[in-house]
C-alpha atoms as a PDB file:
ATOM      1  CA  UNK A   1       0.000   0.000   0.000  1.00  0.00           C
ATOM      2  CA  UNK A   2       1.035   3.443  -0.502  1.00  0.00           C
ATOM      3  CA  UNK A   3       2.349   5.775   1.598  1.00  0.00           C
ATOM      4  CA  UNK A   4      -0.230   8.143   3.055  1.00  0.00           C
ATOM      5  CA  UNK A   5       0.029  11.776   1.545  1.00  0.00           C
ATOM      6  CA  UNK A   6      -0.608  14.449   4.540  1.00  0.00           C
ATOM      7  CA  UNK A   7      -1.640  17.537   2.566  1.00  0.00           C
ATOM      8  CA  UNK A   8      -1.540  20.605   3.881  1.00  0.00           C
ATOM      9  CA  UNK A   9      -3.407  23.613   2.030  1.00  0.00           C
ATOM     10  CA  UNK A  10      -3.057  27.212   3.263  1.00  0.00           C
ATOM     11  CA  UNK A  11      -5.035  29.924   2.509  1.00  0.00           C
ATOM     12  CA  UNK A  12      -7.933  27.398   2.108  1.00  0.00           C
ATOM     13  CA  UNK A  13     -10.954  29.495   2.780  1.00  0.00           C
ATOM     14  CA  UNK A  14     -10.489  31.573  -1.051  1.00  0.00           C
ATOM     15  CA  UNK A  15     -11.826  31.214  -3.971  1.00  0.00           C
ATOM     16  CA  UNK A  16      -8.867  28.535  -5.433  1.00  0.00           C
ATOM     17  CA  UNK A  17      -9.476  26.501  -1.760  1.00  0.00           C
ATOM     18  CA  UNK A  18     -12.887  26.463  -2.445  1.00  0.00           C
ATOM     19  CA  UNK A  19     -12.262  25.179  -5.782  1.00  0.00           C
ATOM     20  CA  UNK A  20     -10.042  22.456  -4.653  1.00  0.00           C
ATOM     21  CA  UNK A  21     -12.341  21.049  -2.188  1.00  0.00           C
ATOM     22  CA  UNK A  22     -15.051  20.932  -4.505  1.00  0.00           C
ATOM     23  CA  UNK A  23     -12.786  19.115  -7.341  1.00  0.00           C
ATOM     24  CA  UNK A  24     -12.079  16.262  -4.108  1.00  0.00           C
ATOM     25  CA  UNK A  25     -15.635  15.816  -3.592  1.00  0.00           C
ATOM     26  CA  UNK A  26     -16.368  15.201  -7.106  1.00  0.00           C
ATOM     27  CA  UNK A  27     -13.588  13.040  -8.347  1.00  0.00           C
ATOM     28  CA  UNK A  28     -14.024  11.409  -4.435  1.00  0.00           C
ATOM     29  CA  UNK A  29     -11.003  11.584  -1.812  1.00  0.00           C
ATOM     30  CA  UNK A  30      -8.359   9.095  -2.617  1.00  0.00           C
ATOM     31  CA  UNK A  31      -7.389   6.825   0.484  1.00  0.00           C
ATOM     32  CA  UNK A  32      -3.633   7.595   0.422  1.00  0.00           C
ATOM     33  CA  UNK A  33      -4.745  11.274   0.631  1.00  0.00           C
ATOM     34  CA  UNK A  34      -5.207  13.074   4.447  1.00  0.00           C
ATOM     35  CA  UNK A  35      -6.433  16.785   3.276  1.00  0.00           C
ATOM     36  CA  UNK A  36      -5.799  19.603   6.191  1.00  0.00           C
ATOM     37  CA  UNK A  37      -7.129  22.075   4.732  1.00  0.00           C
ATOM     38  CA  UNK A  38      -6.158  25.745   7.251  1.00  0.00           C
ATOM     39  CA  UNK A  39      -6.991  29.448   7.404  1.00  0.00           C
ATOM     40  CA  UNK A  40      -5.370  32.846   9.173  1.00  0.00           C
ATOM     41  CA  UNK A  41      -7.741  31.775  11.935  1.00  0.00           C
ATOM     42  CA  UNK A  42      -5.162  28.242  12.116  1.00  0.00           C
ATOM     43  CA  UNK A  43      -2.096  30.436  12.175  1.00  0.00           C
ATOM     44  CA  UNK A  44      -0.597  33.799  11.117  1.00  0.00           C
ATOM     45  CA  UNK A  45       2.414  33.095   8.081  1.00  0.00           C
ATOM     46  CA  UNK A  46       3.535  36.087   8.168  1.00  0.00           C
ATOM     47  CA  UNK A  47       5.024  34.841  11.716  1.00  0.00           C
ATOM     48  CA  UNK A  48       7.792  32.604  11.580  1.00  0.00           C
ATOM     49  CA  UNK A  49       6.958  30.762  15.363  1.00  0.00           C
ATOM     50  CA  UNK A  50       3.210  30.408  14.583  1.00  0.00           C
ATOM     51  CA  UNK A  51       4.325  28.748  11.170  1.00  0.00           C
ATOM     52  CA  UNK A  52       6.424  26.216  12.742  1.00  0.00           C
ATOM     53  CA  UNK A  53       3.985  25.593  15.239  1.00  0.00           C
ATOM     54  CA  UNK A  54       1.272  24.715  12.599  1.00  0.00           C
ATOM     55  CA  UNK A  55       3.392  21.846  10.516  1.00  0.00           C
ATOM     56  CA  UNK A  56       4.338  20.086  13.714  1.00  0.00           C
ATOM     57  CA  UNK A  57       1.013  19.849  14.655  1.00  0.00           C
ATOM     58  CA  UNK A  58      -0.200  18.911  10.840  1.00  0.00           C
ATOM     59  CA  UNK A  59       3.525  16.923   9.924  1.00  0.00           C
ATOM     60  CA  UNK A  60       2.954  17.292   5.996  1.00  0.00           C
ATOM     61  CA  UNK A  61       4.201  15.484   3.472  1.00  0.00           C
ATOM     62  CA  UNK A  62       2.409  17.588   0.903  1.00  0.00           C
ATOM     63  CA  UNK A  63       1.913  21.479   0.691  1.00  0.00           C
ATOM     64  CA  UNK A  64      -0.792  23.288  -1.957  1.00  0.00           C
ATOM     65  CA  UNK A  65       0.401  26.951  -1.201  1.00  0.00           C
ATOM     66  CA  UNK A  66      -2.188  29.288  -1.614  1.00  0.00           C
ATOM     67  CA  UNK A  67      -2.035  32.165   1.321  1.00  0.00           C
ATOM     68  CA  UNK A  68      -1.130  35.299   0.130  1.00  0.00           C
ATOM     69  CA  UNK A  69      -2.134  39.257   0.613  1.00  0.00           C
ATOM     70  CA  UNK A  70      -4.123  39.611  -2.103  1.00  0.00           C
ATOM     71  CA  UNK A  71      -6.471  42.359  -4.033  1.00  0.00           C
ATOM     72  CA  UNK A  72      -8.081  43.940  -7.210  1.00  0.00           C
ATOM     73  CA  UNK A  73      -6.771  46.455  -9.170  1.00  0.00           C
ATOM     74  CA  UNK A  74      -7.723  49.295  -7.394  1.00  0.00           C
ATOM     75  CA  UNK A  75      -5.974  47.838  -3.908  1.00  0.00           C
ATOM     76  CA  UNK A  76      -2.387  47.368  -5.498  1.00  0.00           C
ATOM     77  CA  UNK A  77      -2.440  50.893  -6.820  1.00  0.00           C
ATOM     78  CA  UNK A  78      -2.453  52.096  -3.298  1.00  0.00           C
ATOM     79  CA  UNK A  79      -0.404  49.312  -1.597  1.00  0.00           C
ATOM     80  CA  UNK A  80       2.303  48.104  -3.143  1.00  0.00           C
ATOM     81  CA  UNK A  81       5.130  48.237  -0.454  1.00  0.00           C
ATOM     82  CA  UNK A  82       2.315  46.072   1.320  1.00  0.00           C
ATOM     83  CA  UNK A  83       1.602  43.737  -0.976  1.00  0.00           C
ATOM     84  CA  UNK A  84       5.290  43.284  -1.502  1.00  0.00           C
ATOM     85  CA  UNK A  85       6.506  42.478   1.974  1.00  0.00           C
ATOM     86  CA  UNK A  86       3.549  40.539   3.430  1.00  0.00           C
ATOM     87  CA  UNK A  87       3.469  38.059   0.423  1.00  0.00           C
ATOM     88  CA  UNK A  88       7.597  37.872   0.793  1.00  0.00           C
ATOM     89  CA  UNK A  89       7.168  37.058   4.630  1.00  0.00           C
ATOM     90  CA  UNK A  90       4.471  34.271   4.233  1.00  0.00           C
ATOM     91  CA  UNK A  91       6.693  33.118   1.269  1.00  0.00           C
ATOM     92  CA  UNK A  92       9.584  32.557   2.821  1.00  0.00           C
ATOM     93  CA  UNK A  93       8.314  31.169   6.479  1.00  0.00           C
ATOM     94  CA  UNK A  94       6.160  28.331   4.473  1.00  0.00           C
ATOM     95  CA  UNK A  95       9.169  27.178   1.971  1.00  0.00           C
ATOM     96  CA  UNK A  96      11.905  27.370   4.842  1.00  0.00           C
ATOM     97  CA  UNK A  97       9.561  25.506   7.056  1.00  0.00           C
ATOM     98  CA  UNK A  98       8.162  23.273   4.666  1.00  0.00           C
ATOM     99  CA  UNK A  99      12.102  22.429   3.870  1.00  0.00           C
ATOM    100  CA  UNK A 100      12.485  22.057   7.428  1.00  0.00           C
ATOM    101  CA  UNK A 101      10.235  19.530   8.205  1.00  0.00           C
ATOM    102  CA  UNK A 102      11.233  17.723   4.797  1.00  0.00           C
ATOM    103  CA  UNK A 103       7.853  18.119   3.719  1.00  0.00           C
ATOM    104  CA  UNK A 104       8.307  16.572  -0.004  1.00  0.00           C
ATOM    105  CA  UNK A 105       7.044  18.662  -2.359  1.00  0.00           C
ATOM    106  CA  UNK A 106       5.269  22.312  -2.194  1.00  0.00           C
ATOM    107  CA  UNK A 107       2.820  23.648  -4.872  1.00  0.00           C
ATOM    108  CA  UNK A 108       2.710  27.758  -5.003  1.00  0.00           C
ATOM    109  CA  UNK A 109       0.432  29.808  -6.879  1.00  0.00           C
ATOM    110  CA  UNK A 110       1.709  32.587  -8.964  1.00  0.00           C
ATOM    111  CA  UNK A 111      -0.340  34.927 -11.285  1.00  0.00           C
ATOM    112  CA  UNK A 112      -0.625  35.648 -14.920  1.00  0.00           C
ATOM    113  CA  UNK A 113      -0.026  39.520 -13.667  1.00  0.00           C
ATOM    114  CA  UNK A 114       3.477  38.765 -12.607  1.00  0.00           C
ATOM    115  CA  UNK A 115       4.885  38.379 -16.386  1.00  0.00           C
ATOM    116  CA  UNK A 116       6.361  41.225 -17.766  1.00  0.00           C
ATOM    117  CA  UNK A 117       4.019  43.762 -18.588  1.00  0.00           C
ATOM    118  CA  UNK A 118       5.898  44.461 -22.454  1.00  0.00           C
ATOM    119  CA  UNK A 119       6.373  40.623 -23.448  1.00  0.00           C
ATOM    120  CA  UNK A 120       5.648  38.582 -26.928  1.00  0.00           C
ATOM    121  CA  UNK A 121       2.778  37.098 -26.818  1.00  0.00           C
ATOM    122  CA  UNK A 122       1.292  34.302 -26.014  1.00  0.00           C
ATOM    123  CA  UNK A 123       3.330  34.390 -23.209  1.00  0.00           C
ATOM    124  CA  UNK A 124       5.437  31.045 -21.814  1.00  0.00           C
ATOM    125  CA  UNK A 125       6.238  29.741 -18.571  1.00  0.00           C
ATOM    126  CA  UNK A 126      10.068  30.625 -19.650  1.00  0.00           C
ATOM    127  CA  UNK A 127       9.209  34.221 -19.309  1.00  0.00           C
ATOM    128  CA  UNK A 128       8.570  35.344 -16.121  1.00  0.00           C
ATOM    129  CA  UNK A 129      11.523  36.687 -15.359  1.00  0.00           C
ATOM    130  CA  UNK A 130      12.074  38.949 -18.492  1.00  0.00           C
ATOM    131  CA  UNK A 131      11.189  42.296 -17.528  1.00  0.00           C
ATOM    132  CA  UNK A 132       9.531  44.136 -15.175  1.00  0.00           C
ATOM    133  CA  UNK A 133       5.810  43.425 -14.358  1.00  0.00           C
ATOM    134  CA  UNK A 134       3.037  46.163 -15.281  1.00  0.00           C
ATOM    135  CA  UNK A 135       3.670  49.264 -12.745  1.00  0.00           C
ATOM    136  CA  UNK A 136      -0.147  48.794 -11.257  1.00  0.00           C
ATOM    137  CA  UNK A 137       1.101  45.620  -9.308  1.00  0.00           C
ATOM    138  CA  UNK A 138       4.844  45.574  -8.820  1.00  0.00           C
ATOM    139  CA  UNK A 139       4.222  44.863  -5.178  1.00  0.00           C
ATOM    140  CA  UNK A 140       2.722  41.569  -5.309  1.00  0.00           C
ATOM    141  CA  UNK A 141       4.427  40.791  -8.711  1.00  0.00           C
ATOM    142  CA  UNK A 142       7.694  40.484  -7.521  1.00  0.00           C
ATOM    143  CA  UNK A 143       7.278  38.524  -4.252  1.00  0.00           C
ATOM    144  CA  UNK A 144       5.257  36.109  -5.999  1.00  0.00           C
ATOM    145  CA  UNK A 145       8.302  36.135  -8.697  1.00  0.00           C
ATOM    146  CA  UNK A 146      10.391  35.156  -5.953  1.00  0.00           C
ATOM    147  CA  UNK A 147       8.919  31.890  -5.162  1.00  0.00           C
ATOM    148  CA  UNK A 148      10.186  30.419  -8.399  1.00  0.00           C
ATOM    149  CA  UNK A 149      13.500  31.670  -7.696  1.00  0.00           C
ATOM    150  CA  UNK A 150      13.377  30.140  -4.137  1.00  0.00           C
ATOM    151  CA  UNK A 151      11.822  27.067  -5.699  1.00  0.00           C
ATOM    152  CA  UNK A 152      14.982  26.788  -7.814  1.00  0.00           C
ATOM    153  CA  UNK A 153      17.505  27.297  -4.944  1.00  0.00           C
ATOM    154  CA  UNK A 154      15.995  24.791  -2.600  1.00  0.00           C
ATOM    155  CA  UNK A 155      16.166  22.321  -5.865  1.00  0.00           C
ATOM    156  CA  UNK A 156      19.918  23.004  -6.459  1.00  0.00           C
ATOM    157  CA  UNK A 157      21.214  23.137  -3.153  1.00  0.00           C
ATOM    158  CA  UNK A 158      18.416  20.188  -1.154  1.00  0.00           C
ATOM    159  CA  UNK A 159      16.910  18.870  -3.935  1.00  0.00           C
ATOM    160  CA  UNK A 160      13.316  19.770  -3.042  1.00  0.00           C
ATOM    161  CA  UNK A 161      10.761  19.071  -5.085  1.00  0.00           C
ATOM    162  CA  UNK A 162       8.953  22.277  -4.497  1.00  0.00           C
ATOM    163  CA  UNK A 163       7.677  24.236  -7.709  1.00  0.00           C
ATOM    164  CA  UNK A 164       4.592  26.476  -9.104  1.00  0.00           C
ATOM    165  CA  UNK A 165       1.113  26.857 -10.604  1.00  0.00           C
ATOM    166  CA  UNK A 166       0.888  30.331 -12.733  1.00  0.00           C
ATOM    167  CA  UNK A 167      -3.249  30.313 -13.317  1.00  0.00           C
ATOM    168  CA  UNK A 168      -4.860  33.276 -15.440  1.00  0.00           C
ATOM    169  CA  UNK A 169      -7.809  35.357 -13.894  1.00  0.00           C
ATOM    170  CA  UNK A 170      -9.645  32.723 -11.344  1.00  0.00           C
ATOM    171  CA  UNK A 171     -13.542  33.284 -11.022  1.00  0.00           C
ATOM    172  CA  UNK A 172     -16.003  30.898  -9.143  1.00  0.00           C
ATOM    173  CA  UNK A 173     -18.127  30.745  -6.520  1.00  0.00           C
ATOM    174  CA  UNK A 174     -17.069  31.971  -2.552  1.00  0.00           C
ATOM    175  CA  UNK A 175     -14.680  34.455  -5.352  1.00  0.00           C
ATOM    176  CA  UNK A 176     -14.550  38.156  -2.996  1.00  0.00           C
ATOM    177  CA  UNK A 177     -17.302  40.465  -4.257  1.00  0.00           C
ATOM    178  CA  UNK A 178     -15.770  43.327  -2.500  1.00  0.00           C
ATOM    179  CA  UNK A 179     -15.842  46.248  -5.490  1.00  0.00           C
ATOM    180  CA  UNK A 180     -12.671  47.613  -4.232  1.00  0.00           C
ATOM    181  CA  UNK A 181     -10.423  44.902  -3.156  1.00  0.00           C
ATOM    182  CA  UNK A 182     -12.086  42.082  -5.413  1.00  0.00           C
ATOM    183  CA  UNK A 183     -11.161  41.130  -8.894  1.00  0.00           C
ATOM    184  CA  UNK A 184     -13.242  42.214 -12.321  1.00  0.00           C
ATOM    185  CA  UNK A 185     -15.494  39.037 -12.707  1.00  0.00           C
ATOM    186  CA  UNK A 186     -16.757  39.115  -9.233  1.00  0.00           C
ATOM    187  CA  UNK A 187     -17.115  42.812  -9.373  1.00  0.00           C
ATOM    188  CA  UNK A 188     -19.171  42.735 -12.546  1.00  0.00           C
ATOM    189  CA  UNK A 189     -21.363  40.109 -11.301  1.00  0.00           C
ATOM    190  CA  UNK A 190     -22.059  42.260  -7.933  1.00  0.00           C
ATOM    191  CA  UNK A 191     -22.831  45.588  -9.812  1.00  0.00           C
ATOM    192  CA  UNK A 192     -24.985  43.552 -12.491  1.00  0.00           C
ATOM    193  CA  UNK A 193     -27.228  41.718  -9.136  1.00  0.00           C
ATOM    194  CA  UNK A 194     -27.106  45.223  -7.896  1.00  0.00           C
ATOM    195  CA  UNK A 195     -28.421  47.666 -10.905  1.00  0.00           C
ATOM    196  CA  UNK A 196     -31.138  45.206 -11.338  1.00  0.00           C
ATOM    197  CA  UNK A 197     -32.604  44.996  -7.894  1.00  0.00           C
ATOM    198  CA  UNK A 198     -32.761  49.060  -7.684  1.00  0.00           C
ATOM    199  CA  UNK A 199     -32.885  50.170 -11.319  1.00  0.00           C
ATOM    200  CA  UNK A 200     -29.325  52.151 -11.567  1.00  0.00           C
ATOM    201  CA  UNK A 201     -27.246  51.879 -14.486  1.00  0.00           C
ATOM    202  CA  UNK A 202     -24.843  49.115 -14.845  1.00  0.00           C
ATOM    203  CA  UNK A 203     -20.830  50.630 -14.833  1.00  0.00           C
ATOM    204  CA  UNK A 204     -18.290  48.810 -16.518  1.00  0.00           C
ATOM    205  CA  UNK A 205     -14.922  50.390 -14.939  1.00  0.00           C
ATOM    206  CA  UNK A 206     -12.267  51.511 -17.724  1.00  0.00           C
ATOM    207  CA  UNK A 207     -13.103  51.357 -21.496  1.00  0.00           C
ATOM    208  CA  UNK A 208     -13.946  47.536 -21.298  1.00  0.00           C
ATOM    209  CA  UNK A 209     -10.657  46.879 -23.790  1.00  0.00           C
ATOM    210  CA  UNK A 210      -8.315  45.009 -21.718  1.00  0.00           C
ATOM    211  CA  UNK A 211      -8.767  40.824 -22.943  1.00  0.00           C
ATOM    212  CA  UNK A 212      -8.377  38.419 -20.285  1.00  0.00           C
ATOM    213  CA  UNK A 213      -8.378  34.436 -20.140  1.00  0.00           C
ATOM    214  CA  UNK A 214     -10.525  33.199 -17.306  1.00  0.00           C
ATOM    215  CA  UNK A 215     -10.292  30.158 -15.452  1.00  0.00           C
ATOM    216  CA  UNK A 216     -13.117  28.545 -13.706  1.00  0.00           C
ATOM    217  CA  UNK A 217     -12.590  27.662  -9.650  1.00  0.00           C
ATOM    218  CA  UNK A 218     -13.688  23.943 -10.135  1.00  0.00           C
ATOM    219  CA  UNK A 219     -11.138  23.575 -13.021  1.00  0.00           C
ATOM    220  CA  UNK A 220      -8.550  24.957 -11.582  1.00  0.00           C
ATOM    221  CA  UNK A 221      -8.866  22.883  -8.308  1.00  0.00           C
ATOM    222  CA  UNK A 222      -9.163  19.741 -10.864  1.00  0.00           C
ATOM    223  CA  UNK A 223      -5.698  20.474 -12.326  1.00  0.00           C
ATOM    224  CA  UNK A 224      -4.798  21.093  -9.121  1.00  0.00           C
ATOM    225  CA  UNK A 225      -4.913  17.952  -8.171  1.00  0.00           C
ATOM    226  CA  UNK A 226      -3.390  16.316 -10.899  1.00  0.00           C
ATOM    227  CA  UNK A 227      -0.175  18.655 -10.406  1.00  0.00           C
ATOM    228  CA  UNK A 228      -0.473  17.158  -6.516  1.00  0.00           C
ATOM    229  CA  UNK A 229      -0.342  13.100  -8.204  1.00  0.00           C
ATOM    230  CA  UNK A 230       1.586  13.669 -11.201  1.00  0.00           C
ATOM    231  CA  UNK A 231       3.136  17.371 -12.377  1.00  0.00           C
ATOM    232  CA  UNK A 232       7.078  16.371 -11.264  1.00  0.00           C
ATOM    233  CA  UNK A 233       8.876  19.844 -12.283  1.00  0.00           C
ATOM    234  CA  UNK A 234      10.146  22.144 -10.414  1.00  0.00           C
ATOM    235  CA  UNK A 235       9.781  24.719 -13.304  1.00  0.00           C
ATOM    236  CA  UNK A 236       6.357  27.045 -13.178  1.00  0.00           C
ATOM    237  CA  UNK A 237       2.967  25.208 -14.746  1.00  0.00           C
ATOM    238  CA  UNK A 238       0.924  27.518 -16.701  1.00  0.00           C
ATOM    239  CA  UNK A 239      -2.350  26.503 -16.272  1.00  0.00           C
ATOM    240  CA  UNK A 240      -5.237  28.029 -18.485  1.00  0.00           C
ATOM    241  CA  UNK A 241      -7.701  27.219 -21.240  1.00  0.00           C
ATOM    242  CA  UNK A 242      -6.397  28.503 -24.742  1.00  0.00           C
ATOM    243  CA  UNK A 243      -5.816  32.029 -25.804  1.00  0.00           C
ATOM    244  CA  UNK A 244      -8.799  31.150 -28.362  1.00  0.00           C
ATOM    245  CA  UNK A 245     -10.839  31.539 -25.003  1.00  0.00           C
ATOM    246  CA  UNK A 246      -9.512  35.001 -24.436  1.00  0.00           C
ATOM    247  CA  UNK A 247     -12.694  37.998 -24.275  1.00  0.00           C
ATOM    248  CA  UNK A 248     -12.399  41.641 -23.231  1.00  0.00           C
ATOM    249  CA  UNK A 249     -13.743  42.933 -20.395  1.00  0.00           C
ATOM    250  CA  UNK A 250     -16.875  44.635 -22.426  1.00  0.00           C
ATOM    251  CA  UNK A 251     -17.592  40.862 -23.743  1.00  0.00           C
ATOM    252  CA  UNK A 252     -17.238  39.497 -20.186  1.00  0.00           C
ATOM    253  CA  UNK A 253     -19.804  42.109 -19.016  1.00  0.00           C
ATOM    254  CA  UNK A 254     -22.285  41.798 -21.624  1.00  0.00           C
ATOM    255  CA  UNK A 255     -22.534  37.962 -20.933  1.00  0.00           C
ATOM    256  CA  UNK A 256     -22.949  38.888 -17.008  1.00  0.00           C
ATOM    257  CA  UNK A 257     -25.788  41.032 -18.107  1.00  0.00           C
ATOM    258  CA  UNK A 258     -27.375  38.414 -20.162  1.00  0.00           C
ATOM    259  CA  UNK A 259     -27.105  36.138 -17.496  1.00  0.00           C
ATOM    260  CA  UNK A 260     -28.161  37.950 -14.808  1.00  0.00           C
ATOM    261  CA  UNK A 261     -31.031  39.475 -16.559  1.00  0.00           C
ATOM    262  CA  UNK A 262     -30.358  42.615 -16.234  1.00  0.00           C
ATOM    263  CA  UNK A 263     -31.466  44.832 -19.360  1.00  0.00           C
ATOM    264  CA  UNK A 264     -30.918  48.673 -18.104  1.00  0.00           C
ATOM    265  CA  UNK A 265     -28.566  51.505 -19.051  1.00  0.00           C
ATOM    266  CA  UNK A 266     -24.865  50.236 -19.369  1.00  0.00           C
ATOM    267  CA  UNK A 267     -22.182  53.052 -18.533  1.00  0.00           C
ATOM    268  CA  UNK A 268     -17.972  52.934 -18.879  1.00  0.00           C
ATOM    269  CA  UNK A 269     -16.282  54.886 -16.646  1.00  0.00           C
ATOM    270  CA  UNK A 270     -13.498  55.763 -17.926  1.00  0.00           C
ATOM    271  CA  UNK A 271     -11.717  57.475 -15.241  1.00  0.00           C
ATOM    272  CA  UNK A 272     -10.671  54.358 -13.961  1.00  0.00           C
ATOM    273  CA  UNK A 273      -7.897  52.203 -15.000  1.00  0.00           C
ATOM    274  CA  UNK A 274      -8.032  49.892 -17.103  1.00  0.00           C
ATOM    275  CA  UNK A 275      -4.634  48.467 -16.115  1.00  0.00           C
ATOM    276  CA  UNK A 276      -2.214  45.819 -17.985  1.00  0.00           C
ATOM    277  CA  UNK A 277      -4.838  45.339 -21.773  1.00  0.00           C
ATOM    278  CA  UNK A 278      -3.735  42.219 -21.916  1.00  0.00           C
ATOM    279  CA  UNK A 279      -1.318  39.378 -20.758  1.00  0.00           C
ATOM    280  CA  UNK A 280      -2.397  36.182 -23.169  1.00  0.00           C
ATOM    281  CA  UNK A 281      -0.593  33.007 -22.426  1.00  0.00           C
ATOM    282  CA  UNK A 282       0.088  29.515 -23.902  1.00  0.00           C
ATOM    283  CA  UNK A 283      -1.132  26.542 -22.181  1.00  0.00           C
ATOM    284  CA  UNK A 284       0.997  24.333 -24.692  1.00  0.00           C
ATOM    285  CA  UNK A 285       3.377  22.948 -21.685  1.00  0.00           C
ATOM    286  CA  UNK A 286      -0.052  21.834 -19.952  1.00  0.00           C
ATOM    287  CA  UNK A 287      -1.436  20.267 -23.114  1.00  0.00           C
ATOM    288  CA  UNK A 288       1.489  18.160 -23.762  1.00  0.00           C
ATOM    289  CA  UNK A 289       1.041  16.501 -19.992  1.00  0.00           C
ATOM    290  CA  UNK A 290      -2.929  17.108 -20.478  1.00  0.00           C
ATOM    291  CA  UNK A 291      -4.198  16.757 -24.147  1.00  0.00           C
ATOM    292  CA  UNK A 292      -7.647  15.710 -23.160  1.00  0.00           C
ATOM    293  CA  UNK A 293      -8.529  18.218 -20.131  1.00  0.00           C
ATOM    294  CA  UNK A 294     -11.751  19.704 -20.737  1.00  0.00           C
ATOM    295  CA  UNK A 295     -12.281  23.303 -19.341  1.00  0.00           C
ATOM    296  CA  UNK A 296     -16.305  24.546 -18.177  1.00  0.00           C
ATOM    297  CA  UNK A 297     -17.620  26.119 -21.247  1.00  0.00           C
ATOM    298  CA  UNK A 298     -17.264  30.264 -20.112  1.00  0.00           C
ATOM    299  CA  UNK A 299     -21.247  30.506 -20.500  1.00  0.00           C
ATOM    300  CA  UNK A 300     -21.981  27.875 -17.812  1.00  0.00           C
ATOM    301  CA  UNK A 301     -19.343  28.445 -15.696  1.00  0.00           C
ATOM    302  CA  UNK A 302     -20.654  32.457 -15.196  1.00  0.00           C
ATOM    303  CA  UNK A 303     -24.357  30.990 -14.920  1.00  0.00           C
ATOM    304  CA  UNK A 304     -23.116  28.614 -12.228  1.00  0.00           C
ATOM    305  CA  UNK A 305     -21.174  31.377 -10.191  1.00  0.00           C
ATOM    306  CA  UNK A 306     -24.420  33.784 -10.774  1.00  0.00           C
ATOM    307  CA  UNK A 307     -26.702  31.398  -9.416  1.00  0.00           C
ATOM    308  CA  UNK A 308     -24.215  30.753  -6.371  1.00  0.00           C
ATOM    309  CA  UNK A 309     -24.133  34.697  -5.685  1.00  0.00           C
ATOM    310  CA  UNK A 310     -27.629  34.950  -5.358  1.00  0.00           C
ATOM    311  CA  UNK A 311     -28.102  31.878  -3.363  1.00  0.00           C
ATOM    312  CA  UNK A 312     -25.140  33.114  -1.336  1.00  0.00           C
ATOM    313  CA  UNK A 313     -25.619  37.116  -1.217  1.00  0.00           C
ATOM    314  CA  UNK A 314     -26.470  37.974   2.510  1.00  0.00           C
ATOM    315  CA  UNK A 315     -23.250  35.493   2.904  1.00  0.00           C
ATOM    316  CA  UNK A 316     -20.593  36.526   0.209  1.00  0.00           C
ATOM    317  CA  UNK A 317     -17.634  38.824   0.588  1.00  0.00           C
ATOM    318  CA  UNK A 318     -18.645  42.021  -0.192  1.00  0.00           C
END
């Protein structure tokens, strides 16, 4: 029989936790597989001591890395230094530790925004490092940059298998529908529920230009999972449907809209940012390990996460 995998997952109660836990209950929990799946509430990363304390009460075997400071737009404009620092604290406590308690292999999650805002596109996992991210999220950028260059030293000088997950823009349901500190999807969905139930227009911040490729919660935990059982590099996993699936923000809206049944005035606003236009990826590395992965068609996957917000709205992050 094989050895039992303890898993630990940080950061758990997100949207990509959320997603995770509901790709285990759907493909069913494997018996070689203990999940533990912890919060802020379990322990603060930012503190080296509290870290510690938390894997030798867990004793992983397994980490799925997904605490981190994080916010829209809007929030990084204004807080860079802290983005920059509190992601580089929790970084560093859970890799040292992890490496410490020769936990076996550690998955991180990076970002789409940390490539190089002026890049060739579609952009590949061997670019991350060349040039400077877009100016709107330096902070968090860079410290998440870091974690591949950490993943690489612990690899050449311990021979950890630790290594990272770069996901573009995650939606779902439990996603934060906080219009400042929340990301575009969830934001559009909130103001859509909103103008219907008291009749104001619906505002689309920016010019709506800027082309994103989305990836649903559920999917993402899915993949997730197989990078757990089977991904064995410690080189970063881009992890998206194809740039075929890209849509501009405008698109994205209109479809909310649609869905929601909302049929009002729609308004841009274009005194707000519409930060990086675009940052299209290949998902060819993931292909060649994953030919046959099926992503939730767009359509459904925004129907499912409206009909979660309004089952969910006295309870969502707002």
């Amino acid at each position: 029989m094989p050895a039992k995998k303890v898993i630990l997952v940080t950061g758990s109660s997100g949207l990509v936790g959320h997603g995770l836990r509901a790709a285990i209950e759907q493909e069913g929990r494997r018996a070689d597989e203990q999940w533990h799946f912890v919060t802020s509430k379990d322990a603060d990363l930012r503190d080296r001591a509290e870290t510690e304390a938390l894997f030798d009460s867990i004793k992983p075997t397994h980490v799925i890395h997904l605490a981190a400071l994080v916010g829209g737009l809007f929030r990084n404009l204004d807080h860079n230094l802290d983005f920059y620092r509190t992601n580089t604290q929790i970084n560093d406590n859970v890799l040292a530790t992890s490496h410490k308690n020769n936990v076996q292999k550690v998955i991180s999650c990076l970002s789409t925004c940390n490539f190089p805002n002026k890049a060739k596109y579609p952009i590949d996992e061997t670019m991350l490092h060349c040039g400077p991210p877009h100016e709107t999220n330096f902070g968090y950028s860079y410290a998440k940059r870091m974690i591949d260059v950490q993943n690489k030293g612990y690899y050449n000088q311990h021979g950890r298998l630790y290594t990272s997950v770069i996901p573009t823009s995650v939606f779902g349901p439990h996603d934060n529908f906080n219009l400042q500190d929340g990301h575009v999807l969830p934001g559009l969905i909130r103001r859509a529920f909103d103008s219907k139930a008291d009749g104001n227009p619906f505002v689309i911040w920016g010019t709506g230009s800027p082309r994103r490729q989305f990836i649903y919660s559920l999917d993402l935990g899915r993949l997730f999972l197989w990078v757990l059982r089977e991904y064995n590099e410690v080189t970063p996993l881009i992890l998206s449907a194809g740039a075929d699936r890209e849509i501009s923000i405008k698109e994205a809206a209109e479809l909310i809209c649609e869905t929601v049944g909302y049929h009002g005035e729609v308004i841009q606003d274009t005194t707000k940012s519409d930060g990086q236009f675009k940052k299209t990826v290949s998902n060819d590395k993931m292909r060649k390990y994953l030919p046959d992965f099926k992503f939730t068609p767009f359509k459904q996957a925004i129907k499912e996460t409206c009909e979660w917000y309004a089952a969910n709205s006295d309870k969502v992050r707002k």
